[in-house]
C-alpha atoms as a PDB file:
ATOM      1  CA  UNK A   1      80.935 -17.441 -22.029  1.00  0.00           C
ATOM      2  CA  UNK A   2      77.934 -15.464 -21.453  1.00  0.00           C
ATOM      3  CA  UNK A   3      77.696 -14.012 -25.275  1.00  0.00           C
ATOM      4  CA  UNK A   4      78.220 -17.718 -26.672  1.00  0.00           C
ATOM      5  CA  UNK A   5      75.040 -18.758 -24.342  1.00  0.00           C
ATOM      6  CA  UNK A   6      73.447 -16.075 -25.969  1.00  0.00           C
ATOM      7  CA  UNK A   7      74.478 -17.032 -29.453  1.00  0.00           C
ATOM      8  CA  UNK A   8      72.908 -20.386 -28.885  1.00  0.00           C
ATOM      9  CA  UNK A   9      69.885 -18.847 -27.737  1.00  0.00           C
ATOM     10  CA  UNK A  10      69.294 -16.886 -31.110  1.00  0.00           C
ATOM     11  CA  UNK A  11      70.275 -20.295 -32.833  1.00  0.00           C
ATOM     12  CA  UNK A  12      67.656 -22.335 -30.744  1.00  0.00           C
ATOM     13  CA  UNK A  13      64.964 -19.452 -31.106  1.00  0.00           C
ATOM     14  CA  UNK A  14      65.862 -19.039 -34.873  1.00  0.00           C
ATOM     15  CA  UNK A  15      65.950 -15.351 -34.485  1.00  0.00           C
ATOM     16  CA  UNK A  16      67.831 -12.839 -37.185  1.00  0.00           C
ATOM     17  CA  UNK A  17      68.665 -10.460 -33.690  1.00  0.00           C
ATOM     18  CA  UNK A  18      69.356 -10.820 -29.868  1.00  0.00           C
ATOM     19  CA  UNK A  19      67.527  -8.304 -27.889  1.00  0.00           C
ATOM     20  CA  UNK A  20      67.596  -8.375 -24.005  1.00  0.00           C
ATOM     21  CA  UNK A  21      63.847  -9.659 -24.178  1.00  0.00           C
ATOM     22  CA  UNK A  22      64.919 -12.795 -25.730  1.00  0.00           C
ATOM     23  CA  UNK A  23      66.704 -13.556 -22.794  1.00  0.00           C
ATOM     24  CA  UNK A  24      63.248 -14.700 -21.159  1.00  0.00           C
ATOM     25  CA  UNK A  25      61.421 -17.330 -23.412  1.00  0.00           C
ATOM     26  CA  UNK A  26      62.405 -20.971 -22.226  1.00  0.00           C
ATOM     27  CA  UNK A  27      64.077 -22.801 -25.004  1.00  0.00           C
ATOM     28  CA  UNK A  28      62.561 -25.931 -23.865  1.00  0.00           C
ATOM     29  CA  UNK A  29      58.983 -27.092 -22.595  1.00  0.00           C
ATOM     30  CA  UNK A  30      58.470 -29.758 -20.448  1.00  0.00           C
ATOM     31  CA  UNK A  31      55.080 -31.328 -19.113  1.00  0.00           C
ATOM     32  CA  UNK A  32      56.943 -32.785 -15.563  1.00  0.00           C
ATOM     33  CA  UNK A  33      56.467 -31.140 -12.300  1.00  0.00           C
ATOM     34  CA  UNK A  34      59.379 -31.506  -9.976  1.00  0.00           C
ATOM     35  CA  UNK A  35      59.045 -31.573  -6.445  1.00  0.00           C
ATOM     36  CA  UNK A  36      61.496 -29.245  -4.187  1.00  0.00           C
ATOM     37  CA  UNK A  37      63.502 -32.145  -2.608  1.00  0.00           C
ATOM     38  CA  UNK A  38      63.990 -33.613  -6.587  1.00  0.00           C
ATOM     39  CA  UNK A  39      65.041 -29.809  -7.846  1.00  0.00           C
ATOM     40  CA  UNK A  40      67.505 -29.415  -4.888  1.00  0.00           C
ATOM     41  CA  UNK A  41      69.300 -33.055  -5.719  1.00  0.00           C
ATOM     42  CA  UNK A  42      69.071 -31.899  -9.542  1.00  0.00           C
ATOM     43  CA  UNK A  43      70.826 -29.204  -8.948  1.00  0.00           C
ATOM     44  CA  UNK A  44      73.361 -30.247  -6.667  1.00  0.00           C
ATOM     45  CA  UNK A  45      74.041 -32.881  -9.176  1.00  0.00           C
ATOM     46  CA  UNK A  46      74.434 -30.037 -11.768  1.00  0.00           C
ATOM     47  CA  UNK A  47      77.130 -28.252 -10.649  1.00  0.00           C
ATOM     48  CA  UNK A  48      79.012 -31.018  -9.793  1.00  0.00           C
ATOM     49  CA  UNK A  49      81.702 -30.271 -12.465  1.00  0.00           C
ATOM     50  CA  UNK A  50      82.219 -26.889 -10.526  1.00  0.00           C
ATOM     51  CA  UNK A  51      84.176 -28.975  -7.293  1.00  0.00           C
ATOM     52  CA  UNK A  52      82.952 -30.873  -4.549  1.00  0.00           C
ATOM     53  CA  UNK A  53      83.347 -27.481  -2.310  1.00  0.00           C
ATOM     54  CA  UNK A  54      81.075 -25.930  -4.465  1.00  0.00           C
ATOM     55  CA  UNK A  55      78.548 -28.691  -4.962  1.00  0.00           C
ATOM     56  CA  UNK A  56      79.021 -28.998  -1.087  1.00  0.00           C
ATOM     57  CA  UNK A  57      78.002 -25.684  -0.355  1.00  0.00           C
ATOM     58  CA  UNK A  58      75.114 -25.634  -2.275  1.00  0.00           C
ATOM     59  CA  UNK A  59      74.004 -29.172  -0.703  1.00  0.00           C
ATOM     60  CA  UNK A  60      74.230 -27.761   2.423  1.00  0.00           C
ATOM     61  CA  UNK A  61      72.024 -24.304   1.645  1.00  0.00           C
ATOM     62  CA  UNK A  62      69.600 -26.086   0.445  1.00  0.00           C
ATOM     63  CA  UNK A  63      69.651 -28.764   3.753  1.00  0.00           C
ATOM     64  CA  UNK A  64      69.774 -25.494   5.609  1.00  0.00           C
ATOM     65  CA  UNK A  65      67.123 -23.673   3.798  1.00  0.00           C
ATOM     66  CA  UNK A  66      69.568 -20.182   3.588  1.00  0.00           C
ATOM     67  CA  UNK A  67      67.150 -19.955   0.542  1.00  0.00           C
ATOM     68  CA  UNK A  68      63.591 -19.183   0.046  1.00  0.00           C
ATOM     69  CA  UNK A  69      61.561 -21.600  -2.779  1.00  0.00           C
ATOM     70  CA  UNK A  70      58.436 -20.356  -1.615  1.00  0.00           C
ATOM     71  CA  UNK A  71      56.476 -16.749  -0.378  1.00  0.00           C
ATOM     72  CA  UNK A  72      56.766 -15.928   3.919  1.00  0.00           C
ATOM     73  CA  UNK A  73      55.931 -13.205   5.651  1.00  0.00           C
ATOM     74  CA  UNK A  74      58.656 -10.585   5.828  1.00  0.00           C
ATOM     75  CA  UNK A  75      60.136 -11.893   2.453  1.00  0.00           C
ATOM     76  CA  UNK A  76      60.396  -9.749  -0.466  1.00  0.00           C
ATOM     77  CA  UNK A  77      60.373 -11.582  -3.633  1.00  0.00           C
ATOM     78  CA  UNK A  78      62.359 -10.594  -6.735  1.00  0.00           C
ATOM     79  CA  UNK A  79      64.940  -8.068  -5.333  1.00  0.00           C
ATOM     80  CA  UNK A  80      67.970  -8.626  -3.479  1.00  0.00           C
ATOM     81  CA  UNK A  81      68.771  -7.996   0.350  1.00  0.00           C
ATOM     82  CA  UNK A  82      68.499  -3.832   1.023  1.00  0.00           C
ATOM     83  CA  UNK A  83      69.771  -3.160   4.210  1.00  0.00           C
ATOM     84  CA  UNK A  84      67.522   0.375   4.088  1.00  0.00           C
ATOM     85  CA  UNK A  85      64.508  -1.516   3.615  1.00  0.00           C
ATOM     86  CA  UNK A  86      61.637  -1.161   6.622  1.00  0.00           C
END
């Protein structure tokens, strides 16, 4: 699944090779700005072909904020959970 996305990819970028930088540009622009409550229902709608447990799930992370949109104190961005971390 993954190496047909990326197939597409070089398609929509009309490039002659796939190198693991061209994983980054968007393929798409778009000029609207989405607030967080809009991207959360987007989403949830989404994934919707994946079950309603799944879409469920999701729904409620988001209601329960398990995830992070925005910078906090104490929160790293980019990198995963390390338990060793001070």
């Amino acid at each position: 699944m993954l190496q047909r996305y990326f197939r597409l990819r070089q398609k929509m970028l009309k490039l002659p090779d796939m190198h693991y930088y061209d994983i980054y540009p968007p393929l798409v622009s778009l000029d609207r700005k989405f607030s967080l409550d809009e991207m959360r229902a987007t989403v949830v709608e989404a994934v919707k072909p994946l079950g309603k447990d799944y879409g469920d799930l999701l729904a409620q992370s988001a209601a329960a904020k398990w995830m992070d949109p925005f910078p906090r104190p104490g929160k790293y961005s980019g990198r995963l959970h390390e338990s060793g971390r001070l």
